[in-house]
Protein backbone atom coordinates (compact mmCIF):
# COMPACT_ATOMS: atom_id res chain seq x y z
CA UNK A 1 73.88 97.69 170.76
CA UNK A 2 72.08 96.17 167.57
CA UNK A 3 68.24 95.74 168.19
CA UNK A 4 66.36 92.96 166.37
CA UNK A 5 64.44 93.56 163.31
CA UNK A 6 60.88 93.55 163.29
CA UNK A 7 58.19 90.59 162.16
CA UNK A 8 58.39 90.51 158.14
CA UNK A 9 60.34 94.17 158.24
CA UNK A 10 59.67 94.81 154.29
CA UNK A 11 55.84 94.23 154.95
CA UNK A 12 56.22 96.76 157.97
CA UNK A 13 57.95 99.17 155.96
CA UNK A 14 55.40 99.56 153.58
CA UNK A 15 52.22 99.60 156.75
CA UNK A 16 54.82 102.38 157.80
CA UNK A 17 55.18 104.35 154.78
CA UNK A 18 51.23 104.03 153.98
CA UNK A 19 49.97 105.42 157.58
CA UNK A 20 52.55 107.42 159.17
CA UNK A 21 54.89 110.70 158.66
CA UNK A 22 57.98 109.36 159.66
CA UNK A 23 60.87 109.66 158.28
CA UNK A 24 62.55 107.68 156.19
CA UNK A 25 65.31 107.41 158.46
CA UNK A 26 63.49 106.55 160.96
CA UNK A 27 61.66 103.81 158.97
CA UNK A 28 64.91 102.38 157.98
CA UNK A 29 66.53 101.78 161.11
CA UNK A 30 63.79 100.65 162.68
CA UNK A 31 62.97 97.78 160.26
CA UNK A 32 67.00 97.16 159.68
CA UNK A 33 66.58 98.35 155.84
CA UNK A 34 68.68 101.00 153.85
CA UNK A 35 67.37 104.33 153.43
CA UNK A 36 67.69 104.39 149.75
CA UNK A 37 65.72 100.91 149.88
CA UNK A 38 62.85 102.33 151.79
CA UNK A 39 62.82 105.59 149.37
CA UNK A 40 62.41 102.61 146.98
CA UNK A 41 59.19 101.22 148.43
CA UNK A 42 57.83 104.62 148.65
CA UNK A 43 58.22 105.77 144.66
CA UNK A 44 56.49 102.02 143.91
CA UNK A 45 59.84 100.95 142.86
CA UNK A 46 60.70 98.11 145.12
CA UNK A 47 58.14 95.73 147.06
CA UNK A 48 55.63 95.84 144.61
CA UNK A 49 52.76 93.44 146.00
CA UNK A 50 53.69 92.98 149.49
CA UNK A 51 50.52 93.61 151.80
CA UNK A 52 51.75 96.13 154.61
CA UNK A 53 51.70 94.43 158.19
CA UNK A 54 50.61 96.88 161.30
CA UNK A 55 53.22 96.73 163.93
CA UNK A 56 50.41 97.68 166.29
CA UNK A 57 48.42 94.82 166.02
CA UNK A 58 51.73 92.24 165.99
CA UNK A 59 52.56 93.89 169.16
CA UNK A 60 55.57 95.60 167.95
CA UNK A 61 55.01 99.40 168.10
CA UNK A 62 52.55 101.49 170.19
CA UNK A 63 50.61 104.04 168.81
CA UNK A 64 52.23 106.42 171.53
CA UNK A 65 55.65 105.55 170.23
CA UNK A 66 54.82 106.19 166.74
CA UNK A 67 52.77 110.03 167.47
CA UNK A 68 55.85 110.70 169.39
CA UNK A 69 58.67 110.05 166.59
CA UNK A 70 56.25 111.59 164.06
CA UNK A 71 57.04 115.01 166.17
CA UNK A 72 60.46 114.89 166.79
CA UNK A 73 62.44 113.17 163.56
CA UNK A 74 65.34 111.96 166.05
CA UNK A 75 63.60 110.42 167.77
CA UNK A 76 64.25 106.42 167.19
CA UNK A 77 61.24 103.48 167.55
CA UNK A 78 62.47 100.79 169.36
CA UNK A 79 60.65 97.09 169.83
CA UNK A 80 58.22 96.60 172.10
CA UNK A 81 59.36 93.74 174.67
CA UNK A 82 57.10 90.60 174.05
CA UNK A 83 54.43 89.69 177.18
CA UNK A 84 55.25 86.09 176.45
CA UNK A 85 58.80 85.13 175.81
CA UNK A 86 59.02 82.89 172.80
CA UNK A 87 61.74 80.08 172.62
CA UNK A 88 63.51 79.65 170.01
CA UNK A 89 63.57 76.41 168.24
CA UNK A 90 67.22 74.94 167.45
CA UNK A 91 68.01 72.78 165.00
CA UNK A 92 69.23 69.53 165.97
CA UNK A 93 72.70 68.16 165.21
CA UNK A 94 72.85 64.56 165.82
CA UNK A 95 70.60 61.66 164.71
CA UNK A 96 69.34 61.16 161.15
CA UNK A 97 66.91 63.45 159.19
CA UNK A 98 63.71 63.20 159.32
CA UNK A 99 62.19 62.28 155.93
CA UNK A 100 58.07 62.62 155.63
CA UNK A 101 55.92 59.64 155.37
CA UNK A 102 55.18 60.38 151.77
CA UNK A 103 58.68 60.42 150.47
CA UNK A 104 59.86 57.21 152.62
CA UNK A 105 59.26 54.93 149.39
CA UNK A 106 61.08 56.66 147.36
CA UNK A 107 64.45 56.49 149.56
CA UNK A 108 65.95 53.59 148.20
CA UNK A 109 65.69 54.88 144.83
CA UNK A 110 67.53 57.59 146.41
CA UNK A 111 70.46 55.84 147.64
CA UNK A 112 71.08 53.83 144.30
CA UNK A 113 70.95 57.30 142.48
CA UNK A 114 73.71 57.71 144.86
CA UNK A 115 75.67 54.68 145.29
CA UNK A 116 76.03 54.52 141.52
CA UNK A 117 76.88 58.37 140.47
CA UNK A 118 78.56 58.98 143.84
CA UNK A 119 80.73 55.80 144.75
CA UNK A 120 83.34 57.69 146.55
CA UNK A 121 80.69 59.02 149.08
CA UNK A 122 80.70 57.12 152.79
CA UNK A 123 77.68 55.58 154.06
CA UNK A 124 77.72 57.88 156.92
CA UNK A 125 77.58 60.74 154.63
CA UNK A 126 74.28 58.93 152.70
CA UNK A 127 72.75 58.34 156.21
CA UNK A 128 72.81 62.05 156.44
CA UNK A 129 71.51 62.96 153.21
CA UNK A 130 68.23 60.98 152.68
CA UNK A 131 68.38 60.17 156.60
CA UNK A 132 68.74 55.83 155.82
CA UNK A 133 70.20 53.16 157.61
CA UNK A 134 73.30 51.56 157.22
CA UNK A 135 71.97 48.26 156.65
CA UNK A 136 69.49 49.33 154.17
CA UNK A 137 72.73 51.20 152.13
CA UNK A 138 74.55 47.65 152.18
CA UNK A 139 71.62 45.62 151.09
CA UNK A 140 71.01 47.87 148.09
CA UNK A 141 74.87 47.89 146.80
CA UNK A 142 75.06 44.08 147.74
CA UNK A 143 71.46 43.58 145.55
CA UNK A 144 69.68 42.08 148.48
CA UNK A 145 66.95 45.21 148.91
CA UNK A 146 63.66 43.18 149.05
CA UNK A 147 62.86 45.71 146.39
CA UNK A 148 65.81 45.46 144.20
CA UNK A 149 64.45 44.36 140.90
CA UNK A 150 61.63 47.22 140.99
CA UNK A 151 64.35 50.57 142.42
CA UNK A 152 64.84 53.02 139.81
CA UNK A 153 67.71 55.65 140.06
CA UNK A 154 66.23 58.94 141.25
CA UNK A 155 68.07 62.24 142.17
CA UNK A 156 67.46 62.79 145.95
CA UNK A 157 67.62 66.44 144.97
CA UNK A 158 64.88 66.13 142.61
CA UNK A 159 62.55 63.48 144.97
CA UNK A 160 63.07 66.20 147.99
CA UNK A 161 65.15 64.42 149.86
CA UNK A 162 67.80 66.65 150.54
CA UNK A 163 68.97 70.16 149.44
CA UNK A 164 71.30 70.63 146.75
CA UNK A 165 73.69 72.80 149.18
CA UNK A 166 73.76 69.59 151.33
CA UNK A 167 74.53 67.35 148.53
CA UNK A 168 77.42 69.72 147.11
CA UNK A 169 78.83 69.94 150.62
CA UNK A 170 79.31 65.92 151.37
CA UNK A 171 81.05 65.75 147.56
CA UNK A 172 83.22 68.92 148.50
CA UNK A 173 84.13 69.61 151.46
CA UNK A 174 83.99 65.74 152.86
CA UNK A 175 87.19 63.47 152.50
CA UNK A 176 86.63 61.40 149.61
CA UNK A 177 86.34 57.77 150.87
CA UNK A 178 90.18 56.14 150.18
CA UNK A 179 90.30 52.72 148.40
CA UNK A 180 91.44 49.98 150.37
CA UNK A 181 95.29 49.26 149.70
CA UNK A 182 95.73 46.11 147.33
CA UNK A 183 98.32 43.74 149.12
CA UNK A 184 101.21 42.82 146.55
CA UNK A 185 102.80 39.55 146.95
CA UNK A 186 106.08 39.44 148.20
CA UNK A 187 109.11 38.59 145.08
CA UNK A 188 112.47 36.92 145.60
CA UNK A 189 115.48 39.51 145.61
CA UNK A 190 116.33 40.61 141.84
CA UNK A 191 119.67 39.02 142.58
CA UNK A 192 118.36 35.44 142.79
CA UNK A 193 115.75 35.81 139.84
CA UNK A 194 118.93 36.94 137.77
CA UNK A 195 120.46 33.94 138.90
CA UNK A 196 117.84 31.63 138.27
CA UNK A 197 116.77 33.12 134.49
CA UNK A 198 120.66 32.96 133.66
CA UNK A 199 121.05 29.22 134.51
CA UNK A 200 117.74 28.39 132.76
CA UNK A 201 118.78 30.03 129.25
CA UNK A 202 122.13 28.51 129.57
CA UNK A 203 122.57 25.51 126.93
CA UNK A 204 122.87 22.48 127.95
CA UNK A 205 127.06 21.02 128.03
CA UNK A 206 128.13 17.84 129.18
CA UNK A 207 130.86 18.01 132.26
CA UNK A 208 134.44 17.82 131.88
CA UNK A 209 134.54 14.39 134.17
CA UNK A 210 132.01 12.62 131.56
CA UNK A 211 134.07 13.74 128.87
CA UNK A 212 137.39 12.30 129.89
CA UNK A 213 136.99 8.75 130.17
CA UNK A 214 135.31 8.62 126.43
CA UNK A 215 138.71 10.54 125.42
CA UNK A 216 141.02 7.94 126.81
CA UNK A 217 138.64 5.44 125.41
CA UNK A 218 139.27 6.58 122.14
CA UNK A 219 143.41 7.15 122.51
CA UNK A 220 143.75 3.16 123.91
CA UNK A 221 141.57 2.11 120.50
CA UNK A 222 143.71 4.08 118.09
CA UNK A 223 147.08 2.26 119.56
């Protein structure tokens, strides 16, 4: 079964290496580092200007385990178990980031950096990028921010508003927003627009019954 590393295990490495004999076997495993990397820190060629950290006084080793690992080189350190068990702190999923108190007037210029370069991106995906509102969103695309004439562009990346990984994952890996379908009036059959174009470009003729009486006419004046 994997053990944890120790507290800062480059920093220990070094303490290690500085004020023990052990191996550097033993060093390695214990602070979850290669061999060759810890051979490394001991020739001066890695770690250069890392202050070594005393397992001792973090709690981690005892001075006991240490004398007795320096005399037999099979001998494995393990991690002390903590006194005080310390909880660890997860990250919440759901409601909107938290944005500091300094950097709160410089959201909006955040989300018109990104309504204008970034159009296809969802308000939802905004609210979780500079951690907004989605009425605030709509009153800066609509132009009815109280602020509106003084907001300036300005990269959210760049005001520290959100990562760049987080930024690059909502354009990626999120479904592009789709563009509402346009609704397309409805046309007569092509059968009756033929119809009607043909009858239109026909010329005009008089009809056979207006025709006949002004032929007869014309026969009774000749006899």
């Amino acid at each position: 079964m994997a053990t944890a590393a120790p507290l800062m295990p480059k920093a220990t490495a070094v303490w290690l290496l500085d004020n023990t004999a052990l191996s550097f076997d033993q060093i390695a495993e214990f602070c979850k580092l290669h061999p060759l990397e810890v051979k490394a820190i001991a020739d001066g060629d890695a770690a250069q200007g890392i202050k070594g950290l005393d397992p001792i006084v973090t709690g981690q080793l005892t001075r006991e385990q240490i004398a007795e690992a320096e005399k037999n080189p099979e001998s494995r350190l393990k991690l002390t178990e903590p006194k005080v068990a310390i909880p660890t702190a997860e990250r919440s999923k759901k409601g909107p980031r938290y944005t500091p108190v300094s950097r709160r007037q410089d959201r909006p210029n955040a989300i018109l950096w990104l309504v204008r370069n970034h159009p296809e991106l969802k308000d939802s995906a905004i609210m979780r990028l500079v951690g907004t509102t989605k009425s605030t969103i709509a009153s800066i695309r609509d132009r009815t921010h109280w602020n509106s004439a003084n907001l300036t562009p300005m990269d959210p990346v760049t005001l520290g508003l959100a990562s760049q990984i987080d930024l690059d994952l909502e354009l990626c890996c999120r479904p592009p927003r789709q563009p509402r379908a346009r609704k397309r009036k409805s046309r007569p059959p092509r059968s009756r627009r033929r119809s009607r174009e043909n009858s239109m470009s026909a010329p005009f003729s008089p009809s056979s019954s207006s025709s006949a009486p002004k032929a007869r006419k014309t026969a009774s004046n000749r006899g």
